[in-house]
N, C-alpha and C. Protein backbone atom coordinates (compact mmCIF):
# COMPACT_ATOMS: atom_id res chain seq x y z
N UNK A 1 14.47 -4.53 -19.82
CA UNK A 1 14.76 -4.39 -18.39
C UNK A 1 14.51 -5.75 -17.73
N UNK A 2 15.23 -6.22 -17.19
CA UNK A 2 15.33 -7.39 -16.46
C UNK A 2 14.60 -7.52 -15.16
N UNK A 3 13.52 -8.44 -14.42
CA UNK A 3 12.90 -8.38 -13.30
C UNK A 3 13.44 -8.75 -12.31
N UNK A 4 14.99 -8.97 -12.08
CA UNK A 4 15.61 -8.38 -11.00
C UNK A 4 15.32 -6.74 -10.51
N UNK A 5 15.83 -6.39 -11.77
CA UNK A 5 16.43 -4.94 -11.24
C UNK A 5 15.35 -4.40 -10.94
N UNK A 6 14.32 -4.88 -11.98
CA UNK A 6 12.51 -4.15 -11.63
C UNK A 6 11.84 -4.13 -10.51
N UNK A 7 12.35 -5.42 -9.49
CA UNK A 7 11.64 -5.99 -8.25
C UNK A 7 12.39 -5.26 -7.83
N UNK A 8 14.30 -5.56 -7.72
CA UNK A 8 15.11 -4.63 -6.55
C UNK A 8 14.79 -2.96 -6.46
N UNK A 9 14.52 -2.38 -7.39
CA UNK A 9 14.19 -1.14 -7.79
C UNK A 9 12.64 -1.21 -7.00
N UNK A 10 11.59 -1.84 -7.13
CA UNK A 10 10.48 -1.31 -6.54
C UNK A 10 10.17 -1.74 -5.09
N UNK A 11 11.33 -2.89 -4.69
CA UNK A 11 11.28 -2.67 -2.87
C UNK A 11 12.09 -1.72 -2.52
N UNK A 12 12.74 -0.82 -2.92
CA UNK A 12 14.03 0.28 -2.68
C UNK A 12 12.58 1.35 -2.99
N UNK A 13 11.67 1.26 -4.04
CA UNK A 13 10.70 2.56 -3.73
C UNK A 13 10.00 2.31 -2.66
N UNK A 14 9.55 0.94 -2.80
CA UNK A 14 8.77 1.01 -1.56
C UNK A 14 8.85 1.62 0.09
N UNK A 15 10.46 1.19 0.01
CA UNK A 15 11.03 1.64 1.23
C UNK A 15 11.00 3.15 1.69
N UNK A 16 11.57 4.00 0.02
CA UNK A 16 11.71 5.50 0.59
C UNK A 16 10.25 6.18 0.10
N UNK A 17 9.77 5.92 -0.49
CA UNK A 17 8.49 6.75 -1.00
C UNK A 17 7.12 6.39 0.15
N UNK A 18 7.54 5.11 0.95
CA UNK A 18 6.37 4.69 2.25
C UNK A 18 6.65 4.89 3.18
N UNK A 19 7.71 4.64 3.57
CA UNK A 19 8.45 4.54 5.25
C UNK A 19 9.32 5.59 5.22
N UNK A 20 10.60 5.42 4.55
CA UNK A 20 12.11 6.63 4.93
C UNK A 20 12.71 7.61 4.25
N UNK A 21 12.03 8.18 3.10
CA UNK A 21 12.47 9.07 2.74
C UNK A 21 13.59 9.81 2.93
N UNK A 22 13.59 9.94 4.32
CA UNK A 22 14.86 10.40 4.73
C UNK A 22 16.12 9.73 4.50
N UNK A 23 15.86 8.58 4.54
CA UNK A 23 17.13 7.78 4.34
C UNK A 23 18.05 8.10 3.25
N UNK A 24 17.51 8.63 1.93
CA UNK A 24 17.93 9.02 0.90
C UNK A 24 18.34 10.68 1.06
N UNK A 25 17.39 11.68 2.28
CA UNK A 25 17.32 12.73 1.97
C UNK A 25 16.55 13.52 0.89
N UNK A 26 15.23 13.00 0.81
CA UNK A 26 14.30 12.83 0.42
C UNK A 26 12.91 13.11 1.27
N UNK A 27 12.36 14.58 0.59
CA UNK A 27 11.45 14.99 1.41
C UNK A 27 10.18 14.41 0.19
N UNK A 28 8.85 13.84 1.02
CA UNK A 28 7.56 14.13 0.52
C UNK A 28 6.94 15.04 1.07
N UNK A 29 5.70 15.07 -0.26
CA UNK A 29 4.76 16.33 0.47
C UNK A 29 3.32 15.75 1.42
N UNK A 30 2.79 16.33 1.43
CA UNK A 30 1.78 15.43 2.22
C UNK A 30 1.10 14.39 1.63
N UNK A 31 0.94 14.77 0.10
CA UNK A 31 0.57 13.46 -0.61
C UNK A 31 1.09 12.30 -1.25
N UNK A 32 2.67 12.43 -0.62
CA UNK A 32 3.68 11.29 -0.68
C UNK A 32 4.16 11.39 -2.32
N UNK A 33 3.81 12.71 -2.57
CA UNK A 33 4.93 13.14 -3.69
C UNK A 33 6.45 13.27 -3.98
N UNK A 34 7.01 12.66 -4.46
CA UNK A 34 8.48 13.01 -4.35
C UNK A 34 8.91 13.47 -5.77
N UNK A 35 10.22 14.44 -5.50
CA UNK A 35 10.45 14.90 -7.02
C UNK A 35 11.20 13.46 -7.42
N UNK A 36 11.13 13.42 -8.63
CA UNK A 36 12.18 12.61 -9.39
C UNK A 36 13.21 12.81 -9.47
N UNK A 37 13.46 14.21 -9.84
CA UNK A 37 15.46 14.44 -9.91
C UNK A 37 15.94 14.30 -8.29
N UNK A 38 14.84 13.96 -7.24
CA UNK A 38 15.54 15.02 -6.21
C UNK A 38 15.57 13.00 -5.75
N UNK A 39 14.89 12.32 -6.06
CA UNK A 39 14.88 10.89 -5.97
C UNK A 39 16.49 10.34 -6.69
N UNK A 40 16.04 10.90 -8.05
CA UNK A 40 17.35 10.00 -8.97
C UNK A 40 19.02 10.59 -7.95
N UNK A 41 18.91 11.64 -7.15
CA UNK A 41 20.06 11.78 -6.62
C UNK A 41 20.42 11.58 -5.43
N UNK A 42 19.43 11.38 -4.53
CA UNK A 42 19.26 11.02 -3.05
C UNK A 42 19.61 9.22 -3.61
N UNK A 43 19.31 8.62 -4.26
CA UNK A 43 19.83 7.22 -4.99
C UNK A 43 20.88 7.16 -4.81
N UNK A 44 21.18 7.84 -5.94
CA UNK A 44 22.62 7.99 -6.00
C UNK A 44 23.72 8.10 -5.11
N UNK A 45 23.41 8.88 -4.49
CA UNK A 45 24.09 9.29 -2.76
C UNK A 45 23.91 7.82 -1.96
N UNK A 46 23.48 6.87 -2.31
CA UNK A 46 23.00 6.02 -1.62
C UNK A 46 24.15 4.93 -2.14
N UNK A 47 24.56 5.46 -3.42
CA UNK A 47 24.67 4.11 -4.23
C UNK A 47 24.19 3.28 -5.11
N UNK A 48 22.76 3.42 -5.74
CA UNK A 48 21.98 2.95 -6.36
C UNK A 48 22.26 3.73 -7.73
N UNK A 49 21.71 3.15 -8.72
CA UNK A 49 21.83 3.70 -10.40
C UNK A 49 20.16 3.81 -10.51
N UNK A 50 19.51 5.26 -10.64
CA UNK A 50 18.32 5.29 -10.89
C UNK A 50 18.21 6.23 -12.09
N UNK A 51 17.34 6.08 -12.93
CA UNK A 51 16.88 7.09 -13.63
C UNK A 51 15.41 6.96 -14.45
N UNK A 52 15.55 7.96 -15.17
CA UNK A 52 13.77 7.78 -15.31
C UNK A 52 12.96 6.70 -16.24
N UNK A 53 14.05 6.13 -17.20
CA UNK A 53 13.47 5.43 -18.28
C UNK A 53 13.10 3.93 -16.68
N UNK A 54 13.86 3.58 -15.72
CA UNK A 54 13.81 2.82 -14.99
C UNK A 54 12.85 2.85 -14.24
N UNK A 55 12.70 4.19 -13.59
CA UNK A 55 11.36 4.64 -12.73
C UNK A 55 10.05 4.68 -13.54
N UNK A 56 10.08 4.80 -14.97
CA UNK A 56 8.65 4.62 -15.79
C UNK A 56 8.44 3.26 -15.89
N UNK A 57 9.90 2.08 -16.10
CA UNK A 57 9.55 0.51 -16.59
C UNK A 57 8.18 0.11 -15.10
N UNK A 58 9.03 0.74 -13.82
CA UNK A 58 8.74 0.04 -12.21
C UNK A 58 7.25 0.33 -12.53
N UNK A 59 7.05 1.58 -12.67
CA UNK A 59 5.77 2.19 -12.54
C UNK A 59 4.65 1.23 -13.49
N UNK A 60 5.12 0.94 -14.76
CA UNK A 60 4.60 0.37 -15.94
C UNK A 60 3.96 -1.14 -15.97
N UNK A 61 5.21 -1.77 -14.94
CA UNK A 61 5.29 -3.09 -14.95
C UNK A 61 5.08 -3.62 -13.76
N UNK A 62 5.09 -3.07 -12.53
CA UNK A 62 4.57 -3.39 -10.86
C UNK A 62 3.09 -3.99 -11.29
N UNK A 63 3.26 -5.24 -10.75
CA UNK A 63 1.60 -5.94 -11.06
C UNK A 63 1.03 -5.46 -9.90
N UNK A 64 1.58 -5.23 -8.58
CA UNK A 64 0.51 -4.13 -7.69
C UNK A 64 -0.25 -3.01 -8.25
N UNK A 65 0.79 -2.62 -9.11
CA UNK A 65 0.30 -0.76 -9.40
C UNK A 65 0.96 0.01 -8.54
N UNK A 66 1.74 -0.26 -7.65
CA UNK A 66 2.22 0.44 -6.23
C UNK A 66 2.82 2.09 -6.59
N UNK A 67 2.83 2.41 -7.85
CA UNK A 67 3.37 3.67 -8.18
C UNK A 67 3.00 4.71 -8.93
N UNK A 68 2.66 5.88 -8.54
CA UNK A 68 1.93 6.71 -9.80
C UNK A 68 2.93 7.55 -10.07
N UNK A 69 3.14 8.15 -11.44
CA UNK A 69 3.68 9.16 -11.62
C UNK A 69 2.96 10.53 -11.82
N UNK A 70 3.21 11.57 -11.59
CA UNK A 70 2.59 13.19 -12.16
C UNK A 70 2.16 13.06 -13.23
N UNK A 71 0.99 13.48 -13.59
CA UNK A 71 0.47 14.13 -15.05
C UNK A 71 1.55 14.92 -15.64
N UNK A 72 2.27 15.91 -14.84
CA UNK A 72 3.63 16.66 -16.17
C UNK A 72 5.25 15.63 -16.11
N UNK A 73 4.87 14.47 -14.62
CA UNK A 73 6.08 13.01 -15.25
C UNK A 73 7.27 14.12 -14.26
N UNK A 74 7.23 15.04 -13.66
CA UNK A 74 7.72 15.36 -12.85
C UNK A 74 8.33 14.68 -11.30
N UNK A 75 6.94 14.23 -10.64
CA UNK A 75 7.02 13.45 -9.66
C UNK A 75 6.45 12.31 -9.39
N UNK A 76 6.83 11.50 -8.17
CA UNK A 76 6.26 9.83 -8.00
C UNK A 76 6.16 9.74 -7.13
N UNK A 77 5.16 8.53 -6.69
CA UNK A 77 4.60 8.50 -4.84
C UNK A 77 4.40 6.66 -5.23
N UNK A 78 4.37 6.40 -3.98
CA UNK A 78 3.63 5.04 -3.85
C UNK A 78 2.24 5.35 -3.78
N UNK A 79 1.23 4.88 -3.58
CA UNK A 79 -0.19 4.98 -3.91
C UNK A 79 -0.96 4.97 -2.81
N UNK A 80 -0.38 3.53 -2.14
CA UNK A 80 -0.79 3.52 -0.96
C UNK A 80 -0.08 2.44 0.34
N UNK A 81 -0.02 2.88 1.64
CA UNK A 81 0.90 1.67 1.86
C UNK A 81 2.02 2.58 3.19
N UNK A 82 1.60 4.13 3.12
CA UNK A 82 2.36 4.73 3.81
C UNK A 82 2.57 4.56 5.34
N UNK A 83 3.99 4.73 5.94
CA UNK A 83 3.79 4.98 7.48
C UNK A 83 4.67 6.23 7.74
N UNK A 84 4.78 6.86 6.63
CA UNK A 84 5.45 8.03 7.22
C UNK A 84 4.87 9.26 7.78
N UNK A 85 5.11 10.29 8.60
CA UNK A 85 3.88 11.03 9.45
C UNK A 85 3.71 12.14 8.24
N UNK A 86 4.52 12.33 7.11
CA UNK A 86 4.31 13.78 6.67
C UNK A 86 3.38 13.13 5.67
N UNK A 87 2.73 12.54 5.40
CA UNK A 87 2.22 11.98 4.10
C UNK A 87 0.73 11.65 4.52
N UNK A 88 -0.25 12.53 4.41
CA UNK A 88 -2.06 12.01 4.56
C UNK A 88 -2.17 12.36 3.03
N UNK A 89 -2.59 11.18 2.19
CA UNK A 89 -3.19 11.32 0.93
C UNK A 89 -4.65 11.89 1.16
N UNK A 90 -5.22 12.30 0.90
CA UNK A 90 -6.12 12.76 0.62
C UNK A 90 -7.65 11.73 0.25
N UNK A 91 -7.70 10.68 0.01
CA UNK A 91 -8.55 10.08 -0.76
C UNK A 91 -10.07 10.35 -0.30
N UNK A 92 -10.90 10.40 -1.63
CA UNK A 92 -11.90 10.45 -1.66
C UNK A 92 -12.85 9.17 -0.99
N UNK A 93 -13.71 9.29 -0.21
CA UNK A 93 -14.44 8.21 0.51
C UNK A 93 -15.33 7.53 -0.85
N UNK A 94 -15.80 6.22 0.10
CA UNK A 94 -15.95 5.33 -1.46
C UNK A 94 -17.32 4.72 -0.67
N UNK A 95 -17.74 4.04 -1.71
CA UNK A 95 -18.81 2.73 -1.15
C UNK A 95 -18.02 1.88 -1.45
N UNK A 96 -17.63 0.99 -0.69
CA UNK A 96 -17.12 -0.56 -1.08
C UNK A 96 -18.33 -1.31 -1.45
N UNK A 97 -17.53 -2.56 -2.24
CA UNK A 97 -18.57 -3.89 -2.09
C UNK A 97 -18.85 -4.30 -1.14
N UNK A 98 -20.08 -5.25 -0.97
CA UNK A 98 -20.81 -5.90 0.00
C UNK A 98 -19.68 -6.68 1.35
N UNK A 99 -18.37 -7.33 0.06
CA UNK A 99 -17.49 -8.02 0.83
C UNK A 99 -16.29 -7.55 0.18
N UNK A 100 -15.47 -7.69 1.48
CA UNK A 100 -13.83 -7.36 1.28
C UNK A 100 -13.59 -8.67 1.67
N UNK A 101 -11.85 -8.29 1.48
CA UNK A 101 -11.04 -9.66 1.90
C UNK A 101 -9.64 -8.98 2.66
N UNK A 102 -9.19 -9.66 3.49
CA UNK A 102 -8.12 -9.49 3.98
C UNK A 102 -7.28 -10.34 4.08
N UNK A 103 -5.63 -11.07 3.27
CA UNK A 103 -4.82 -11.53 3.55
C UNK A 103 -4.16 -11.69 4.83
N UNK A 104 -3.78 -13.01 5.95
CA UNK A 104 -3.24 -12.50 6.74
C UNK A 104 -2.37 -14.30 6.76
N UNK A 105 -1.60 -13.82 8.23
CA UNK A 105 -0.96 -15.49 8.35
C UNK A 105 -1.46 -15.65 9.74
N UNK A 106 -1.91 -17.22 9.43
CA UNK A 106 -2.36 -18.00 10.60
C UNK A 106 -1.61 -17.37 11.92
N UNK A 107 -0.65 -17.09 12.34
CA UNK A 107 -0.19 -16.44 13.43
C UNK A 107 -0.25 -15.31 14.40
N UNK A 108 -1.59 -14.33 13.64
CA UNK A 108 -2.09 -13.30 13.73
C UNK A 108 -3.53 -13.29 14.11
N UNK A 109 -3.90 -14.88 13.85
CA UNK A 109 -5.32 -14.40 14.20
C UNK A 109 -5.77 -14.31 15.45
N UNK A 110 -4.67 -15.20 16.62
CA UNK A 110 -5.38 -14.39 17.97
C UNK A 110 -5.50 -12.91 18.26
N UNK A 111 -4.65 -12.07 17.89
CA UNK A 111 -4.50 -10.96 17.62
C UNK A 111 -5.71 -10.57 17.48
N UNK A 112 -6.12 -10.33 15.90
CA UNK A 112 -7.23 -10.44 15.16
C UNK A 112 -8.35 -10.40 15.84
N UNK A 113 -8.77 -11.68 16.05
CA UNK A 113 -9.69 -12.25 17.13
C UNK A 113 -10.06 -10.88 18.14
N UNK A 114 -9.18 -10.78 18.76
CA UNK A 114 -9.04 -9.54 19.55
C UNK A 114 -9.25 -8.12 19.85
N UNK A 115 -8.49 -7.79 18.66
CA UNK A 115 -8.58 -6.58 18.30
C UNK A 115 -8.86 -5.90 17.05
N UNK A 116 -9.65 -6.70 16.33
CA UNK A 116 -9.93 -6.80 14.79
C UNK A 116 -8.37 -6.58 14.35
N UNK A 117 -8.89 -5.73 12.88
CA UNK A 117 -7.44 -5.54 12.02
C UNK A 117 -7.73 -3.80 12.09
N UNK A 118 -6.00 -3.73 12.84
CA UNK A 118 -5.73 -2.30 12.74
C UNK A 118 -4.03 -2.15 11.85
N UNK A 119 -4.20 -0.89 11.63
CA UNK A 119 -2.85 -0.51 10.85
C UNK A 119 -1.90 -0.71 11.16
N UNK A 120 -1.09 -0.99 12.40
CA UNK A 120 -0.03 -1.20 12.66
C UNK A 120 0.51 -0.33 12.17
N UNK A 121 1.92 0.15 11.69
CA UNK A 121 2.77 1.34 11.17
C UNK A 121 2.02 1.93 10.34
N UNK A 122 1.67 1.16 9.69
CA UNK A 122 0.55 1.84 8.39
C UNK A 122 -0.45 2.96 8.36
N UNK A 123 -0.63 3.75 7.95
CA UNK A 123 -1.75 4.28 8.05
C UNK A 123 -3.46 4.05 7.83
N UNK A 124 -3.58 2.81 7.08
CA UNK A 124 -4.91 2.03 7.04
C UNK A 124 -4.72 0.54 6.73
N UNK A 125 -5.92 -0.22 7.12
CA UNK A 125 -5.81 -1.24 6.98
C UNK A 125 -6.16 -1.75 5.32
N UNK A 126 -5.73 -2.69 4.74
CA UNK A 126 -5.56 -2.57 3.08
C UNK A 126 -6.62 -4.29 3.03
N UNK A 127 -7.70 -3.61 2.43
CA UNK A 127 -8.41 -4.68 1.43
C UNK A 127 -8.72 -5.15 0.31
N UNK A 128 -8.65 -6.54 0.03
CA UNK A 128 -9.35 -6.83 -1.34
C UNK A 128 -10.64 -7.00 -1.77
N UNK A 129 -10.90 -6.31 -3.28
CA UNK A 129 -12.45 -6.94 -3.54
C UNK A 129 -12.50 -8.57 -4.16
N UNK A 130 -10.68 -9.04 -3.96
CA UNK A 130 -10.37 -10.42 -4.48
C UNK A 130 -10.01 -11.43 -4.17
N UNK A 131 -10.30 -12.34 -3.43
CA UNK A 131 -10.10 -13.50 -2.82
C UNK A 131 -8.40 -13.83 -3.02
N UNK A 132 -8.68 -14.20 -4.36
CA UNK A 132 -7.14 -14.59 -4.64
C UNK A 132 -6.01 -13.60 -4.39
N UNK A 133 -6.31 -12.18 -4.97
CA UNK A 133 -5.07 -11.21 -4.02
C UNK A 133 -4.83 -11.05 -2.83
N UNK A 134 -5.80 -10.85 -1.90
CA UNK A 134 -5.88 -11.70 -0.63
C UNK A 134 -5.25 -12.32 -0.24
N UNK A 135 -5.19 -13.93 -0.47
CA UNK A 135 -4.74 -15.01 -0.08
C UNK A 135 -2.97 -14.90 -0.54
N UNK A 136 -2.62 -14.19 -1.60
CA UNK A 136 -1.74 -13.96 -2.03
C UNK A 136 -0.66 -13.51 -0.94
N UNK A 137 -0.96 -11.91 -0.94
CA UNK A 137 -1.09 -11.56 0.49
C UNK A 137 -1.20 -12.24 1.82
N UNK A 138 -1.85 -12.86 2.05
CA UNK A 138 -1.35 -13.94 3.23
C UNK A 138 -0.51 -14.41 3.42
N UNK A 139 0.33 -14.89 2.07
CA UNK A 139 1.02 -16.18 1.41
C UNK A 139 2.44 -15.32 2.13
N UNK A 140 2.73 -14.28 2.25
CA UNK A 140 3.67 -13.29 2.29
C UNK A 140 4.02 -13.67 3.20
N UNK A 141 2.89 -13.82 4.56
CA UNK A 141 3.47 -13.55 6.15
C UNK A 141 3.46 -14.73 6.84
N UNK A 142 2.98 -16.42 5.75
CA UNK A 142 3.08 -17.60 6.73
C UNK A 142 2.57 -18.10 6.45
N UNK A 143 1.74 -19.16 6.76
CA UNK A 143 0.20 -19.89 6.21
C UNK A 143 -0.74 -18.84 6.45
N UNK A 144 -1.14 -18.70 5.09
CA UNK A 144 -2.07 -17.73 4.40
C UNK A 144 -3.28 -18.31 5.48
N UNK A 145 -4.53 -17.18 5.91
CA UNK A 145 -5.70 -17.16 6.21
C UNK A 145 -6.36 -16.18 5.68
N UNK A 146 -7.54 -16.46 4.94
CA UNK A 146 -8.39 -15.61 4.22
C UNK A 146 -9.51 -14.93 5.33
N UNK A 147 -9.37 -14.05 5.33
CA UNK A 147 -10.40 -12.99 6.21
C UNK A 147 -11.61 -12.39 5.49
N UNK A 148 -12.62 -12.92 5.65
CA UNK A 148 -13.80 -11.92 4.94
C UNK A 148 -14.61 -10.83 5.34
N UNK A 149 -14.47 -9.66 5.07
CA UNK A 149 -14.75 -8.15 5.70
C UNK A 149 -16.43 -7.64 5.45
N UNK A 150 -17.31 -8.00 6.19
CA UNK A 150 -18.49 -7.70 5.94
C UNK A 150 -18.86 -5.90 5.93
N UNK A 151 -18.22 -5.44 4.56
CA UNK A 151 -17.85 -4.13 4.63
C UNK A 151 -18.96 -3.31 4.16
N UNK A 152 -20.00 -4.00 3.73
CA UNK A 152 -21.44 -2.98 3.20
C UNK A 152 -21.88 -2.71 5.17
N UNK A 153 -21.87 -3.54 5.80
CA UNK A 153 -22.54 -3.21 7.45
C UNK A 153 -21.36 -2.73 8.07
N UNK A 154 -20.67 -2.28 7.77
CA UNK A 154 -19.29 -1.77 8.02
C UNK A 154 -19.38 -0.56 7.77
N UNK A 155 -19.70 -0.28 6.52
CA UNK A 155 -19.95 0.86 5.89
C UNK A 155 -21.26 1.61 6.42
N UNK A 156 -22.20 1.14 6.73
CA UNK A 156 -23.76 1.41 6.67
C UNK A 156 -23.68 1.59 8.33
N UNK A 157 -22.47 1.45 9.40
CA UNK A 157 -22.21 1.74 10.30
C UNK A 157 -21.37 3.01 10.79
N UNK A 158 -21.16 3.24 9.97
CA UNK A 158 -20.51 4.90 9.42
C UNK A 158 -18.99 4.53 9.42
N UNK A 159 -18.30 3.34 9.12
CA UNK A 159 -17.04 3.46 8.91
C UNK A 159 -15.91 4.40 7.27
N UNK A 160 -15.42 4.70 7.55
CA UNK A 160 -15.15 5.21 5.85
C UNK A 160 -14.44 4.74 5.17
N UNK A 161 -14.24 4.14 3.62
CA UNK A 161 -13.76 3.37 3.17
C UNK A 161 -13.15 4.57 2.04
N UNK A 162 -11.69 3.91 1.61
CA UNK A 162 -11.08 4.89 0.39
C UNK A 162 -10.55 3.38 -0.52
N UNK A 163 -10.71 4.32 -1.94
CA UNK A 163 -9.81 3.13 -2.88
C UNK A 163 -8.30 3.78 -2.89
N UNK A 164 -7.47 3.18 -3.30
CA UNK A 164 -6.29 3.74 -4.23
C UNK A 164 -6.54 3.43 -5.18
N UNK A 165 -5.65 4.04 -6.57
CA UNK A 165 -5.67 4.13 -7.13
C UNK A 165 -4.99 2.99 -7.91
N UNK A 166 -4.60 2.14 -7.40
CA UNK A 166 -4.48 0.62 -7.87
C UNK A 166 -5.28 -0.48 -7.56
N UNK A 167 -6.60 0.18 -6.84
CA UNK A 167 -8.04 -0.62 -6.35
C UNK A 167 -7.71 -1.22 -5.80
N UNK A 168 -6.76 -0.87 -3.80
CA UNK A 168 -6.79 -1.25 -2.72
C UNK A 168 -8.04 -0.69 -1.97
N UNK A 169 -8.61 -1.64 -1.27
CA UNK A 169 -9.37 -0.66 -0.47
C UNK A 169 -8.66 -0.66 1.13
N UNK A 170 -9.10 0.55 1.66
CA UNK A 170 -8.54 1.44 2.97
C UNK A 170 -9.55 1.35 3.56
N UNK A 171 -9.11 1.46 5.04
CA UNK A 171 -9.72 2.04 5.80
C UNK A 171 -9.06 1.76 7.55
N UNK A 172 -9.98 3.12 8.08
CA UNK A 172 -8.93 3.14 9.51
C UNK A 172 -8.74 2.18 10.03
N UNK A 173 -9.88 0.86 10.41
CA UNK A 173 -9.66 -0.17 10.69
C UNK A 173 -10.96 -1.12 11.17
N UNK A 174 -10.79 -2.62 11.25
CA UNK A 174 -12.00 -3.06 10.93
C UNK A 174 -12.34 -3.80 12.11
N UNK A 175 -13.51 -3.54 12.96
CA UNK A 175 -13.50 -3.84 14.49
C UNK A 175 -14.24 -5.77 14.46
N UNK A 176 -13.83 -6.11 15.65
CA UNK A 176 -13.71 -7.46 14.90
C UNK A 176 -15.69 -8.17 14.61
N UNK A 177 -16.39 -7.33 14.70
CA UNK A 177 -17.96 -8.10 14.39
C UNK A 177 -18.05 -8.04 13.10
N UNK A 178 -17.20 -7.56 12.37
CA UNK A 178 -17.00 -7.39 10.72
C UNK A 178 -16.37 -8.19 10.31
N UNK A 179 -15.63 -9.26 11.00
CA UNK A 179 -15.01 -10.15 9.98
C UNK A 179 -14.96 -11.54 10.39
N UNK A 180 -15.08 -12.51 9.48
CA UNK A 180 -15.40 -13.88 9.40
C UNK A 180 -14.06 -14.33 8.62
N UNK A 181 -13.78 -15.66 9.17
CA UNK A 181 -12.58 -16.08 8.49
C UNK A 181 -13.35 -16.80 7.54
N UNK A 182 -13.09 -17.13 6.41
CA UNK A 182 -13.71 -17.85 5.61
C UNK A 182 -12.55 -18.97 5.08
């Protein structure tokens, strides 16, 4: 499988399994489950060539992790990353590490500054326990700025923190005495 089709294929999930589902005609459940057959044909209807040996490579080979499939390989969700209203995953609350990180671009930080980091469409704000994924992440939206999330006094302040299951960390959002640009 070629990493065209692997990348074009996993911003096309990203799109309907986080944000539009509908676009395809494509319902999730609340935990941003979608069937597969009901995916491989809402595709189709679209125009796209999907099928499953393709939807296992994305899942297999996404260096995010951005995709899980069902234990019976039935259905697929993105992990984490959602803004659609029918979709509250469920996640179990966590202890984070002492420090998070947050990717952002220099253009945001008056913002920031301001109003810490909130979700915007998203449903939580997404951290690293990794500098470099982070910065990575920054790299996305402009000149990268590394944000450091003082998330144990964050935590120990009663905020609630979730992982995904590709070891993002979540949470509703981070008010700004918690974070230091580093």
């Amino acid at each position: 499988m070629d990493r065209k089709t692997l990348d074009d294929t996993s911003k096309f999930l990203s799109y309907v399994l986080r944000h539009q589902p509908e676009a395809i005609g494509l319902t999730l459940d609340g935990e941003g489950w979608a069937d597969i057959d009901a995916l491989i044909a809402g595709a189709a209807r679209d125009g796209r060539a999907l099928d499953r040996m393709l939807l296992g490579a994305v899942v297999e080979n996404n260096n995010k992790k951005r995709f899980a499939l069902s234990a019976d390989g039935q259905r697929i969700r993105a992990v984490q990353g959602h803004s659609h209203a029918a979709v509250a995953i469920a996640y179990a609350p966590a202890v984070p590490p002492a420090v998070l990180y947050h990717g952002t671009a220099s253009r945001f930080l008056d913002s920031i500054r301001e109003r810490g980091l909130v979700p915007g469409s998203r449903h939580h704000v997404h951290l690293s326990a990794r500098r470099a994924t982070a910065l990575e992440v920054g790299r996305r939206y402009g000149s990268p700025v590394l944000l450091e999330i003082d998330a144990r006094d964050m935590h120990l302040a009663g905020h609630l923190f979730h992982q995904a299951e590709n070891g993002v960390w979540l949470t509703e959002r981070v008010p700004v005495r918690f974070i230091r640009e580093a």
